[in-house]
Protein backbone atom coordinates (compact mmCIF):
# COMPACT_ATOMS: atom_id res chain seq x y z
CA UNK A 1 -1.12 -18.65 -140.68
CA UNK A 2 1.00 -15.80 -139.29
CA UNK A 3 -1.72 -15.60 -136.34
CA UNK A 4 -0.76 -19.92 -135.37
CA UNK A 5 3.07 -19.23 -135.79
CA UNK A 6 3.09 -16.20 -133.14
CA UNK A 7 1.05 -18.37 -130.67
CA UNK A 8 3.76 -21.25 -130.96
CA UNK A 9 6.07 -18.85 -130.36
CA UNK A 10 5.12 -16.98 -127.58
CA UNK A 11 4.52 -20.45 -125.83
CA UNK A 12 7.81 -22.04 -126.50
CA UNK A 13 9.36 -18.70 -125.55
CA UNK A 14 7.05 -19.10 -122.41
CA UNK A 15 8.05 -22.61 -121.57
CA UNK A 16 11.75 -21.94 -121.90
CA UNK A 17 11.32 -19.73 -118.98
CA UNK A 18 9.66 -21.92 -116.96
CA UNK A 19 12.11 -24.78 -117.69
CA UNK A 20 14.89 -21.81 -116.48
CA UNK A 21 13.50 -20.87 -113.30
CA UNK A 22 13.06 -24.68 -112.44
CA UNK A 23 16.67 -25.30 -112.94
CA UNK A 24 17.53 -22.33 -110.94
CA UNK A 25 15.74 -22.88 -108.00
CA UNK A 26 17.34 -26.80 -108.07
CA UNK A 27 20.66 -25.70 -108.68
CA UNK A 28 19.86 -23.16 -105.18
CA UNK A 29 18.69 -26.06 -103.49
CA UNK A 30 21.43 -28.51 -103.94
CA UNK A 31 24.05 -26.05 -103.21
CA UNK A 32 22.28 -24.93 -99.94
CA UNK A 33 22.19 -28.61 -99.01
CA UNK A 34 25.55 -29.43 -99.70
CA UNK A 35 26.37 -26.26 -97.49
CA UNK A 36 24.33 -27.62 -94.92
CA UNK A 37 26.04 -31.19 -95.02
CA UNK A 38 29.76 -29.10 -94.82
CA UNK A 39 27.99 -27.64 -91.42
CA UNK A 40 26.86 -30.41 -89.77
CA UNK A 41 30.50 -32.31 -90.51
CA UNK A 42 31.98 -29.48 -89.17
CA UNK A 43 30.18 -29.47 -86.29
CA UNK A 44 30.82 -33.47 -85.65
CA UNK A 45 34.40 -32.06 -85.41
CA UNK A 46 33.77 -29.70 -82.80
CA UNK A 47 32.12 -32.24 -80.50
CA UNK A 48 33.48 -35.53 -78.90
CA UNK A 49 31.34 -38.84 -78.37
CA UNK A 50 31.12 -40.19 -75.04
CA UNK A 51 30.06 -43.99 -75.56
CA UNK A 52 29.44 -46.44 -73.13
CA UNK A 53 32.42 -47.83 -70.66
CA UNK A 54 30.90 -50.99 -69.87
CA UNK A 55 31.45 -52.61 -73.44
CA UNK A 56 27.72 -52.43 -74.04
CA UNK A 57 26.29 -50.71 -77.66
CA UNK A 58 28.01 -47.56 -78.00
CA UNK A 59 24.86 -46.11 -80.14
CA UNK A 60 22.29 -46.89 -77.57
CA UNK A 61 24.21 -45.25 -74.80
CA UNK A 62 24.05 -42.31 -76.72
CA UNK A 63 21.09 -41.91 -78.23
CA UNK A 64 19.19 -38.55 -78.03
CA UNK A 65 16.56 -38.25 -75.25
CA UNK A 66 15.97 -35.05 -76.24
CA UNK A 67 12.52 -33.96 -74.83
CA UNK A 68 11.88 -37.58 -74.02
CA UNK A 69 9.97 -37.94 -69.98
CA UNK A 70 10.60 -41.77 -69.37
CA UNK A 71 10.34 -43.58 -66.46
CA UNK A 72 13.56 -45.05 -66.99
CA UNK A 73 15.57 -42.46 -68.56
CA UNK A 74 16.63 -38.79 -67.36
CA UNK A 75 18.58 -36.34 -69.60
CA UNK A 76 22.51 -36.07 -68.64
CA UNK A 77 22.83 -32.77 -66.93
CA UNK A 78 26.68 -32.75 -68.55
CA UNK A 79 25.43 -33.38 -72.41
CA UNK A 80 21.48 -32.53 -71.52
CA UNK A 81 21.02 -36.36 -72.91
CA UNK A 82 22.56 -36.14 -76.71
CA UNK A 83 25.58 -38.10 -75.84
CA UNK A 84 28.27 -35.53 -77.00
CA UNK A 85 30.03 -32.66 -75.51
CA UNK A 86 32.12 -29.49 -77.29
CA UNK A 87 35.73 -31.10 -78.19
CA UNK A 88 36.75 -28.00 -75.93
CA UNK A 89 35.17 -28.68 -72.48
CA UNK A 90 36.44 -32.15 -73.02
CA UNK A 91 39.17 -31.51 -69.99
CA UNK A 92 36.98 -29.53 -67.88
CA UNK A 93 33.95 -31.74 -67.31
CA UNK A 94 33.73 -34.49 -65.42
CA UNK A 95 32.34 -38.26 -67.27
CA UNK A 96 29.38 -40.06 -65.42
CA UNK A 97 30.94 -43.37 -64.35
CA UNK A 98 27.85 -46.10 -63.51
CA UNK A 99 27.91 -47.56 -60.39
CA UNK A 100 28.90 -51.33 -61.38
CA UNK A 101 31.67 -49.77 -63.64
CA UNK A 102 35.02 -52.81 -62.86
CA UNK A 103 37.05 -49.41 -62.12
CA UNK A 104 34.56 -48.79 -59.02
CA UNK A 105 35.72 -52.27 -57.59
CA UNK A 106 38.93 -52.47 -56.35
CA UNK A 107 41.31 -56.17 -57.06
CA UNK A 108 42.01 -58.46 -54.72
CA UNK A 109 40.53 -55.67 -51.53
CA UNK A 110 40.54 -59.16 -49.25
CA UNK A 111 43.50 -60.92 -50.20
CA UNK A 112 45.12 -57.44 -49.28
CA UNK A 113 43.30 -57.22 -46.19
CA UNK A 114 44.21 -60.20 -45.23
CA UNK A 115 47.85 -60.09 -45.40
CA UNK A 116 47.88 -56.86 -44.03
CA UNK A 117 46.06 -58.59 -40.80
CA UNK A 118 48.59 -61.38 -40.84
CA UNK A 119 51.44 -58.95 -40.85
CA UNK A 120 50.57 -56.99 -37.95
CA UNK A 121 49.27 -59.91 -35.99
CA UNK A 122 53.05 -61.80 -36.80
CA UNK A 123 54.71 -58.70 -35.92
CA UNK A 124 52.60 -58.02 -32.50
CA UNK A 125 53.08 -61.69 -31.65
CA UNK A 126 57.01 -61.45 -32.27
CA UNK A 127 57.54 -58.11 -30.27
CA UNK A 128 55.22 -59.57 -27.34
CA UNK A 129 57.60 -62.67 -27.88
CA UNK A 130 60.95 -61.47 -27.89
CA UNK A 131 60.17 -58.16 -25.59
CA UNK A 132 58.00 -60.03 -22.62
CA UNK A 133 59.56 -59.80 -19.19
CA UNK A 134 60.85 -63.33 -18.03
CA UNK A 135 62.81 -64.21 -14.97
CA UNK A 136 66.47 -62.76 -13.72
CA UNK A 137 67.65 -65.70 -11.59
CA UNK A 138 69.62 -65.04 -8.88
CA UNK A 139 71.58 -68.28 -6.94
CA UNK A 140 74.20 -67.93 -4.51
CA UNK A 141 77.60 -69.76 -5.61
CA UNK A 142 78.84 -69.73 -1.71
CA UNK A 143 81.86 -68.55 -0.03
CA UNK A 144 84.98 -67.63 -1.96
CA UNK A 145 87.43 -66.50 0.56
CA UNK A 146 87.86 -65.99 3.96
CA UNK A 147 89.94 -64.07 6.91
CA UNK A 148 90.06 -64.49 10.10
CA UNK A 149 91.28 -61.87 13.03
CA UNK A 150 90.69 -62.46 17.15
CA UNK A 151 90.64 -59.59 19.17
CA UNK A 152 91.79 -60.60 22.77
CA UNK A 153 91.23 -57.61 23.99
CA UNK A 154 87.39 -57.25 23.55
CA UNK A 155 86.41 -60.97 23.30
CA UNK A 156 84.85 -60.77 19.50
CA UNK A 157 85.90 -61.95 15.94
CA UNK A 158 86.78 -59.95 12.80
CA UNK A 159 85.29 -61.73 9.78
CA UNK A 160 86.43 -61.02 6.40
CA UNK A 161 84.61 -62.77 3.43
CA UNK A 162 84.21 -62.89 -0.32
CA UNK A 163 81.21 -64.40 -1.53
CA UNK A 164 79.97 -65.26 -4.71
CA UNK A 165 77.03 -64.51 -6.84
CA UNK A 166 75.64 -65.90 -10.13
CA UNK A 167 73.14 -64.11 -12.21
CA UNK A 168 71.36 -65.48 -15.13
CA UNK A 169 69.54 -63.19 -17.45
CA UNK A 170 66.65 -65.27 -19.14
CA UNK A 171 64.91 -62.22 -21.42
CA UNK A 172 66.36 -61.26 -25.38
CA UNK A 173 67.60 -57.98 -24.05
CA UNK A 174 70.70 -56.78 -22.24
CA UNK A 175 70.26 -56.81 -18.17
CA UNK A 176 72.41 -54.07 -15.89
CA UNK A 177 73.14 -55.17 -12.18
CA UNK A 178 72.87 -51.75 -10.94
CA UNK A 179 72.84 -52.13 -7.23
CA UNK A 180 73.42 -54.84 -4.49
CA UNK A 181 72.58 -54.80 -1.21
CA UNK A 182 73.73 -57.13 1.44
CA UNK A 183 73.00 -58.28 5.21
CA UNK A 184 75.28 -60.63 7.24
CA UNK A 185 73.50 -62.36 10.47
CA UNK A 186 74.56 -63.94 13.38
CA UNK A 187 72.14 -65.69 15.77
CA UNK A 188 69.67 -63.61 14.22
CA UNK A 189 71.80 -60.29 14.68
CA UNK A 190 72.55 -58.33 11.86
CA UNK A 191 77.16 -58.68 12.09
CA UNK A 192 77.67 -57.37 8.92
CA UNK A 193 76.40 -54.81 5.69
CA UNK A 194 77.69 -53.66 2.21
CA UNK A 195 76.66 -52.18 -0.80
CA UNK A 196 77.75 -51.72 -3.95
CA UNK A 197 76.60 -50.20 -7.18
CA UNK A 198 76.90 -50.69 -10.71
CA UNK A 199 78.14 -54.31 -11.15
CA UNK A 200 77.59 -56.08 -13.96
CA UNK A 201 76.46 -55.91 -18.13
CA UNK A 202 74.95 -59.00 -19.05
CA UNK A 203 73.99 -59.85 -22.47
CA UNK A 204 70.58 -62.04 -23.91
CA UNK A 205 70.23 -64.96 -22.52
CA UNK A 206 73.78 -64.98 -20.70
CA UNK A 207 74.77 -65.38 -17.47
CA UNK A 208 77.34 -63.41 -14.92
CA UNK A 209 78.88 -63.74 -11.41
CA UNK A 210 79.07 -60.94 -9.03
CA UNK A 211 81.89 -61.04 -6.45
CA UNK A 212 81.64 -59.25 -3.35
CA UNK A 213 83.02 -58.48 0.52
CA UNK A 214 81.56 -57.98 3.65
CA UNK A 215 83.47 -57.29 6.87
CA UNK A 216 81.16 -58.55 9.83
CA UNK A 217 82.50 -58.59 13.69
CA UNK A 218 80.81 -61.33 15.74
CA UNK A 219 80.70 -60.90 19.41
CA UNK A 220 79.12 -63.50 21.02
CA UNK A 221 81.13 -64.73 23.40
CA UNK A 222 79.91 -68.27 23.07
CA UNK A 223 81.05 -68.09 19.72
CA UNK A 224 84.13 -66.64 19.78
CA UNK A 225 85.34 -69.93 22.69
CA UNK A 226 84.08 -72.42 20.23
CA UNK A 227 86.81 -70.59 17.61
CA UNK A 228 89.46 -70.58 20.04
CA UNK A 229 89.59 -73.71 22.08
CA UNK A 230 91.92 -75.91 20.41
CA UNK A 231 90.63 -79.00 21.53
CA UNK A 232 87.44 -78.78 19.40
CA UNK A 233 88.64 -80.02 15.56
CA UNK A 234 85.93 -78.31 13.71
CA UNK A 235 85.25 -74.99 14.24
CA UNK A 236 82.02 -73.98 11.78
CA UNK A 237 80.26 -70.53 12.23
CA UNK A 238 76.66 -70.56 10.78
CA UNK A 239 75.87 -67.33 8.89
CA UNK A 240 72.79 -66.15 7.20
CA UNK A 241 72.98 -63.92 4.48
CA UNK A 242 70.50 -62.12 3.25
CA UNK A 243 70.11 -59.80 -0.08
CA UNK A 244 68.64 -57.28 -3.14
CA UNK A 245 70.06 -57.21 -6.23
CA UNK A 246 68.28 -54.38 -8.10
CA UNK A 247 68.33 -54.67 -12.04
CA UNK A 248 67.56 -52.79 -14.82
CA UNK A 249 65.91 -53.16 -18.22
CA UNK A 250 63.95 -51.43 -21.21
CA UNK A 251 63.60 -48.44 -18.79
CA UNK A 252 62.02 -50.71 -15.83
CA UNK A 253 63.94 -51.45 -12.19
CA UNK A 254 63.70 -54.66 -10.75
CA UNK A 255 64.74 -55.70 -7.11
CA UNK A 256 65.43 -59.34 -6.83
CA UNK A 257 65.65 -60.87 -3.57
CA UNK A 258 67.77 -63.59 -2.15
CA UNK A 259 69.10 -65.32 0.58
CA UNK A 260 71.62 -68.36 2.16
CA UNK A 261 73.07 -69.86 4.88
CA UNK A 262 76.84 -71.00 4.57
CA UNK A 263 79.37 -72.28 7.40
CA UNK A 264 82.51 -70.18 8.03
CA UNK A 265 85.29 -71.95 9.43
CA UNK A 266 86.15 -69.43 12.01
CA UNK A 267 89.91 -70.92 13.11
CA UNK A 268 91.89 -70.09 9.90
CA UNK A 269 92.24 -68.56 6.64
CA UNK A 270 90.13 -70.17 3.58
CA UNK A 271 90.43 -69.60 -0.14
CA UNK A 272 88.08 -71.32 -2.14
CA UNK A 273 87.95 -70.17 -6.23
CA UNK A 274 84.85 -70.73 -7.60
CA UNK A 275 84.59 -71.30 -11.15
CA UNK A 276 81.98 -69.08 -13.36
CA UNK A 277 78.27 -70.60 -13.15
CA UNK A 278 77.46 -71.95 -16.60
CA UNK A 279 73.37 -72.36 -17.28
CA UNK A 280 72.54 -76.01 -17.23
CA UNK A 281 70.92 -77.42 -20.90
């Protein structure tokens, strides 16, 4: 009887053993996993998810491809195809961007284009507009006054006359008359010449008159008896004058030629005032 109560001893002593190694090793096991869970939350920490940018599923852009040789799928050479990166490389690497990404694709590129087109061509067409070169007319207003002097002596006649010249600037800029040039003939022979420089200032689209003398001497002798006979009433001398007015504008010269024949009443003294030329409507 002694002999059956040792043996039920010795294998309850023997099972309470076994029964304390089993809870030791699953007490070591569930701290080592709990450990292990603590790691692998600290390590989400440390990272940072890059998810898709084209609203598509966030967890099937980054799904591992770890080892994976697809046709259709590479690893990422930034995140070697997990999907995350260390939280402190996050400002020194550079994100993938796909090729259709909306950011890729500028707004409204052609309505931009466009207007900037239409701009330049309005402004070309207005500076060709307002800057082309037109016409600088020149018309002679006629005779303004007149002096008369007979030299007995020689047989010939001192003519002194004021003409008058109108100038009409037709351009969106300022004109300057800088020079005029002027020829007084005869019967084809050259009586008379004057110049004169730096005339006139006229504004856009304005218009100006130019006065200016010429002493001539006529000496044909045929002439100067049809001046003094007194019997003939109407003593007319025919003169041809002839003239360049040089101009200047946006850095260009311009010589504008012109010409007229008037009568000179060769007896007596003449004033005629001639009004300034006004452009017609």
């Amino acid at each position: 009887m002694f002999l059956v109560l040792d043996l039920v001893k010795n294998s309850l002593s023997t099972m309470g053993e076994t029964f304390s190694q089993f809870w030791k090793v699953s007490d070591q096991k569930e701290r080592g996993g709990k450990s292990i869970l603590r790691r692998k939350s600290a390590d989400e920490d440390e990272v940072t998810n890059y998810g898709t940018i084209n609203g598509g599923d966030s967890a099937a852009s980054c799904m591992p491809c770890v080892g994976t040789v697809s046709r259709g799928c590479i690893n990422c050479p930034t995140c070697q195809g997990t999907g995350r990166i260390p939280r402190e490389q996050e400002k020194q690497l550079v994100a993938l961007i796909p090729y259709g990404d909306q950011r890729l694709k500028p707004r409204r590129t052609k309505l931009y284009v466009s207007l900037a087109v239409t701009i330049c061509l309005l402004m070309s067409s207005l500076i060709i507009f307002f800057l082309f070169p037109r016409s600088i007319a020149v018309q002679p207003a006629g005779l303004n006054a007149s002096s008369i002097v007979f030299n007995f002596t020689v047989p010939s006649i001192n003519l002194n006359m004021t003409n008058v010249l109108n100038v009409t600037n037709n351009n969106f800029y300022p004109v300057t008359v800088t020079q005029l040039d002027i020829e007084v003939l005869h019967l084809s022979v050259v009586i008379g010449k004057t110049t004169k420089k730096n005339l006139l200032n006229i504004g856009p689209l304005r218009s100006g008159q130019i006065y200016y003398a010429v002493s001539s001497i006529i000496l044909d002798y045929n002439t100067y008896n049809i001046c003094t006979w007194i019997k003939i009433k109407v003593h007319n001398v025919l003169l041809h004058i002839q003239g360049t007015l040089t101009c200047s504008y946006l850095c260009h010269s311009e010589q504008l030629a012109f010409e007229s024949y008037q009568y000179v009443d060769c007896r007596g003294n003449a004033t005629l005032p001639h009004p300034l030329y006004h452009r017609p409507p």
